[in-house]
C-alpha atoms as a PDB file:
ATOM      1  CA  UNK A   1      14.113  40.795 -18.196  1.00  0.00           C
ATOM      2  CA  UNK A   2      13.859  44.430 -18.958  1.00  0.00           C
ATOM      3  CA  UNK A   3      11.961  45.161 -16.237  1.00  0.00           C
ATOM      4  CA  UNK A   4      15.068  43.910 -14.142  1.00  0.00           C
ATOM      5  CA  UNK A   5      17.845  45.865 -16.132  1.00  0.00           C
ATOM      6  CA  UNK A   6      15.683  49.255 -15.821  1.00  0.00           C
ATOM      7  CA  UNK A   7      15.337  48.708 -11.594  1.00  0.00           C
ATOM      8  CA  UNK A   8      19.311  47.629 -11.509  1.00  0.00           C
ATOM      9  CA  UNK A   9      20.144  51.127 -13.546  1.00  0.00           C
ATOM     10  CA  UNK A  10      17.752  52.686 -11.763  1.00  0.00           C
ATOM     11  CA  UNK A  11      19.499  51.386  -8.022  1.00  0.00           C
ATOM     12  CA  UNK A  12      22.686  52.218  -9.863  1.00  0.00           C
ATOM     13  CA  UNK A  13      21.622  56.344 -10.043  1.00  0.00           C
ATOM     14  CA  UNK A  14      20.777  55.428  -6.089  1.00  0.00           C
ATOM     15  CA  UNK A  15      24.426  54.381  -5.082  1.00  0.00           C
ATOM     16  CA  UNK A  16      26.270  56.662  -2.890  1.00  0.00           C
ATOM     17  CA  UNK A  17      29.346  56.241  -4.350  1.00  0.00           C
ATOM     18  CA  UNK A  18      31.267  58.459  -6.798  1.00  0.00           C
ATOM     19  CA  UNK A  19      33.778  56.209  -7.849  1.00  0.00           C
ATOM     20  CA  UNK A  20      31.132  53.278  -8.926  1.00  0.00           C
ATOM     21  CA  UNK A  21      27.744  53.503  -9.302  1.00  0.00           C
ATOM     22  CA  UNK A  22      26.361  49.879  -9.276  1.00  0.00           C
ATOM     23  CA  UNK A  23      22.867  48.369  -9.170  1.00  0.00           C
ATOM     24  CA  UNK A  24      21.904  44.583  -9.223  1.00  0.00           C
ATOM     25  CA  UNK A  25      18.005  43.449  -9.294  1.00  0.00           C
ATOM     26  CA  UNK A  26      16.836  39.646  -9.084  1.00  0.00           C
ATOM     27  CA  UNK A  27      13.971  38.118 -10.204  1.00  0.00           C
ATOM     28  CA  UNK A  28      13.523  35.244  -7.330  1.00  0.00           C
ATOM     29  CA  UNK A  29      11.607  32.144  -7.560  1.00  0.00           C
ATOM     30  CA  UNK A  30       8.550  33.310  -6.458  1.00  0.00           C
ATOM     31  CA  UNK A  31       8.100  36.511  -8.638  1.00  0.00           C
ATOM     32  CA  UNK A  32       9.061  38.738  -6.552  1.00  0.00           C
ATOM     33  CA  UNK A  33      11.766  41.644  -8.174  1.00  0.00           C
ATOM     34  CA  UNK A  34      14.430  43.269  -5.730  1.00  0.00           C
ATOM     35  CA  UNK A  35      17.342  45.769  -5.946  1.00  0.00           C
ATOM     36  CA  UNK A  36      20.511  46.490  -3.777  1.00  0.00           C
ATOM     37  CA  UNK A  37      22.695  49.384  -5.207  1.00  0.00           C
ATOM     38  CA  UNK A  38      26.489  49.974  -4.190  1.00  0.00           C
ATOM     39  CA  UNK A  39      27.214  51.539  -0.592  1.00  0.00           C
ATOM     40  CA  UNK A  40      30.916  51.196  -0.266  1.00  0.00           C
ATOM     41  CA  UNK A  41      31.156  54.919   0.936  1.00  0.00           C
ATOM     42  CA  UNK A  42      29.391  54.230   4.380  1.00  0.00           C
ATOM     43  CA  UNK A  43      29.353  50.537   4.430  1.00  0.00           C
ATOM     44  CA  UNK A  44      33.061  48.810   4.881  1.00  0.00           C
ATOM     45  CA  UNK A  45      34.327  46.297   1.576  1.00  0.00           C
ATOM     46  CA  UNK A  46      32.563  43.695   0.469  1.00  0.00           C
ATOM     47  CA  UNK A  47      29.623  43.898   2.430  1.00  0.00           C
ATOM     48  CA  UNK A  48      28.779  47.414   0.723  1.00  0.00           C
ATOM     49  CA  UNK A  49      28.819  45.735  -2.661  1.00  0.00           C
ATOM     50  CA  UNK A  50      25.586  45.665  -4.580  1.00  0.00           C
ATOM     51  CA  UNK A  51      25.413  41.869  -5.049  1.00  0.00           C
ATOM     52  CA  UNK A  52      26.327  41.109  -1.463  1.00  0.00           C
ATOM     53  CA  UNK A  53      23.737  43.625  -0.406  1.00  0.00           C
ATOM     54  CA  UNK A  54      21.309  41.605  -3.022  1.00  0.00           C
ATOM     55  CA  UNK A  55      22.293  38.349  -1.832  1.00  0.00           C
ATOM     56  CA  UNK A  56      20.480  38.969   1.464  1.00  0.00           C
ATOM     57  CA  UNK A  57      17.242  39.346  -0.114  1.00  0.00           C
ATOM     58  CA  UNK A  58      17.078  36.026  -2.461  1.00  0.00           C
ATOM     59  CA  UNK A  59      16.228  32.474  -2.728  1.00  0.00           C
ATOM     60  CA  UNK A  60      17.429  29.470  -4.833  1.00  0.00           C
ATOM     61  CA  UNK A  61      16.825  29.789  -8.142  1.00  0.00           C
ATOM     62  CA  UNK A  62      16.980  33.506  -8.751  1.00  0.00           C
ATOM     63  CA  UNK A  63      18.253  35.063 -11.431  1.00  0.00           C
ATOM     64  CA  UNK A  64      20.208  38.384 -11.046  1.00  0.00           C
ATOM     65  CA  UNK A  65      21.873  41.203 -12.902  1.00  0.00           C
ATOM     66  CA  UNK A  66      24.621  44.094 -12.211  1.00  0.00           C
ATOM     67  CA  UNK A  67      24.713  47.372 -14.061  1.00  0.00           C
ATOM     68  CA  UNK A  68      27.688  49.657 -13.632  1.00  0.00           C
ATOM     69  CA  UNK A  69      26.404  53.437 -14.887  1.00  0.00           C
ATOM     70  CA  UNK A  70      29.174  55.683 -15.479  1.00  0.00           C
ATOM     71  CA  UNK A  71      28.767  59.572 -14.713  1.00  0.00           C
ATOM     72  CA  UNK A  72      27.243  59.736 -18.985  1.00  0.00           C
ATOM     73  CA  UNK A  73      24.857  57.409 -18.198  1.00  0.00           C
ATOM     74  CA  UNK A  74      26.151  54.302 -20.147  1.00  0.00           C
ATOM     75  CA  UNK A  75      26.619  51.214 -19.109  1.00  0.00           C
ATOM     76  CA  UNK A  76      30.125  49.734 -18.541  1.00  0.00           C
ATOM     77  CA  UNK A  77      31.436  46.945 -16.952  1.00  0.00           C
ATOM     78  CA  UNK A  78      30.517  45.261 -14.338  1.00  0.00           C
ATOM     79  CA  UNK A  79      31.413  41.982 -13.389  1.00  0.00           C
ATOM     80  CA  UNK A  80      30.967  40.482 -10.190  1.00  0.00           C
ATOM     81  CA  UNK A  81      33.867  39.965  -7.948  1.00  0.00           C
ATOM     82  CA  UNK A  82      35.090  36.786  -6.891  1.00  0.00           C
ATOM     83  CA  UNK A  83      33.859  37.719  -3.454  1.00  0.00           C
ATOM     84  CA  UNK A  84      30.635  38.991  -4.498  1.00  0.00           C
ATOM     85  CA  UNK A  85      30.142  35.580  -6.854  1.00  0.00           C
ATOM     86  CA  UNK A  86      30.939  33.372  -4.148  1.00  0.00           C
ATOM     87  CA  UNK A  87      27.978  35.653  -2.204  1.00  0.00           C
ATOM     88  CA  UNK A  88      25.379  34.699  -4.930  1.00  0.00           C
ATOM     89  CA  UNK A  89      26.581  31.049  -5.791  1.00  0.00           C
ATOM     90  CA  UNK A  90      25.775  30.022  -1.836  1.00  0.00           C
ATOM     91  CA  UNK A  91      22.507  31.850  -1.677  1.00  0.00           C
ATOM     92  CA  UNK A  92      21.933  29.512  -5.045  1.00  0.00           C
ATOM     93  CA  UNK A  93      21.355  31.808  -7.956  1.00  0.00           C
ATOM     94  CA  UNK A  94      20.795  29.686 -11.330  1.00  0.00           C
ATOM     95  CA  UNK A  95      21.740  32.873 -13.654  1.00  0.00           C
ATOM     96  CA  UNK A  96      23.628  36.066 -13.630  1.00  0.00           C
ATOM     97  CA  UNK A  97      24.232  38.587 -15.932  1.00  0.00           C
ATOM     98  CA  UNK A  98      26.139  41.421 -16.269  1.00  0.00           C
ATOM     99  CA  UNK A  99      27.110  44.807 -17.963  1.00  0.00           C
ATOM    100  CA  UNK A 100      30.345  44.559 -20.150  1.00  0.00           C
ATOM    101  CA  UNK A 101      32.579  47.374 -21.755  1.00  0.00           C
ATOM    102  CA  UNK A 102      29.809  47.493 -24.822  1.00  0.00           C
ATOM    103  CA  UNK A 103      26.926  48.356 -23.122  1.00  0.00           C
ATOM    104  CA  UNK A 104      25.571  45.241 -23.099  1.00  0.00           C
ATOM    105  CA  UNK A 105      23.712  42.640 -20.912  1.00  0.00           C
ATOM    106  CA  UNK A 106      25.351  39.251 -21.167  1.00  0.00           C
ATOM    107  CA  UNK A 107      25.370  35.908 -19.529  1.00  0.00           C
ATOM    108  CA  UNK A 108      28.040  35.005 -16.730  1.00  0.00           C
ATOM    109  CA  UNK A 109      29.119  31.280 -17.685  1.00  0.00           C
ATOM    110  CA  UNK A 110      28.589  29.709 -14.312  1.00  0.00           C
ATOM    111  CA  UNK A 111      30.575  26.759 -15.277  1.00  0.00           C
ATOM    112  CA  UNK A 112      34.050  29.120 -16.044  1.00  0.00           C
ATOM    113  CA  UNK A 113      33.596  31.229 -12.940  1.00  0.00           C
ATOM    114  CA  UNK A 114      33.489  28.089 -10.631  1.00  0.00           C
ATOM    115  CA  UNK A 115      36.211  25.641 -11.772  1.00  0.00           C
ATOM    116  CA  UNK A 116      38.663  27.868  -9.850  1.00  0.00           C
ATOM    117  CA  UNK A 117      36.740  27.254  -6.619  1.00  0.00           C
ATOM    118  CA  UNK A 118      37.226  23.243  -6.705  1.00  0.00           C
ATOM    119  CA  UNK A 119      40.738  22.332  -5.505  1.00  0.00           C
ATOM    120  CA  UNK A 120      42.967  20.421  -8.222  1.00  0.00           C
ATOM    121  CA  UNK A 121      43.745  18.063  -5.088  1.00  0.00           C
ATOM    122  CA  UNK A 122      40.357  16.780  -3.957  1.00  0.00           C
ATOM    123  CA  UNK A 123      39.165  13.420  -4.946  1.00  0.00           C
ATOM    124  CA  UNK A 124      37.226  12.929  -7.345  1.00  0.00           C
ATOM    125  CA  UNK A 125      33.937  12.501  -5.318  1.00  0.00           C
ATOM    126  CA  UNK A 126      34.470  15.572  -3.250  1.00  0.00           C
ATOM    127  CA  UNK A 127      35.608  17.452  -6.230  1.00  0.00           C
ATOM    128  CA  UNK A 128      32.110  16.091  -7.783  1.00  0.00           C
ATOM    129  CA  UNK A 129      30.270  17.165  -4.704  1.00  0.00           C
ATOM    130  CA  UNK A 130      31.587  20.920  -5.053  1.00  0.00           C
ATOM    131  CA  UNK A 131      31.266  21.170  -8.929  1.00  0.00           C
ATOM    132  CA  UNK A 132      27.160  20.259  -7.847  1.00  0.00           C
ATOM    133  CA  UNK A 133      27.455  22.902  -5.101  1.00  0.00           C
ATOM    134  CA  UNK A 134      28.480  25.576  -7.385  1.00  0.00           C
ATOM    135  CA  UNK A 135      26.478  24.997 -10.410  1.00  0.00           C
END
């Protein structure tokens, strides 16, 4: 996984914009390692994100992280939008982590970020079908 956080800082140096400098990386299924930085400058909101730019390039089962960089070089916090989430959770990403206020890498909790997304009025088997969906 380190070779992943070093590619997301180093797409996170890459981003065009001055207000956040973000990089995400993926590890897909099949091996492969790719990285989408920030582009909100030049490319309108929330398509310019980094992990809707990412979520172009993956396949089920990949597992992704976002690094913010701020203008020191440490890593702060960045935690995917709901936008950006719902991006990744369709494309089928099994993990995700993330930069928090500490510097450090940790691991989204899937199950959290989702139960918003299933309406409290849906019965039970469609509510069952979207809780599968999203995890």
């Amino acid at each position: 996984m380190d070779t992943e956080i070093s590619l997301a800082i180093r797409a996170a140096h890459r981003s065009s914009s001055n207000r956040f400098r973000i990089g995400a990386s993926a590890r897909r299924k099949d091996g492969a390692i790719v990285a989408a930085h920030n582009a909100t400058d030049r490319i309108p909101y929330p398509r310019g994100h980094a992990e809707i730019r990412l979520a172009r390039k993956l396949d089920v089962g990949s597992v992704v992280i976002v690094v913010r960089v701020r203008r020191d070089g440490r890593l702060a916090m960045a935690k995917p939008c709901q936008n950006c989430l719902r991006s990744l959770l369709s494309v089928g990403v099994a993990e995700i982590y993330y930069s928090n206020h500490d510097g450090e890498i940790v691991k989204l909790s899937l199950r959290e970020e989702c139960y918003p997304c299933v309406p409290r009025y849906a019965s039970s088997q469609r509510q069952a079908s979207r809780s599968a969906y999203c995890l």
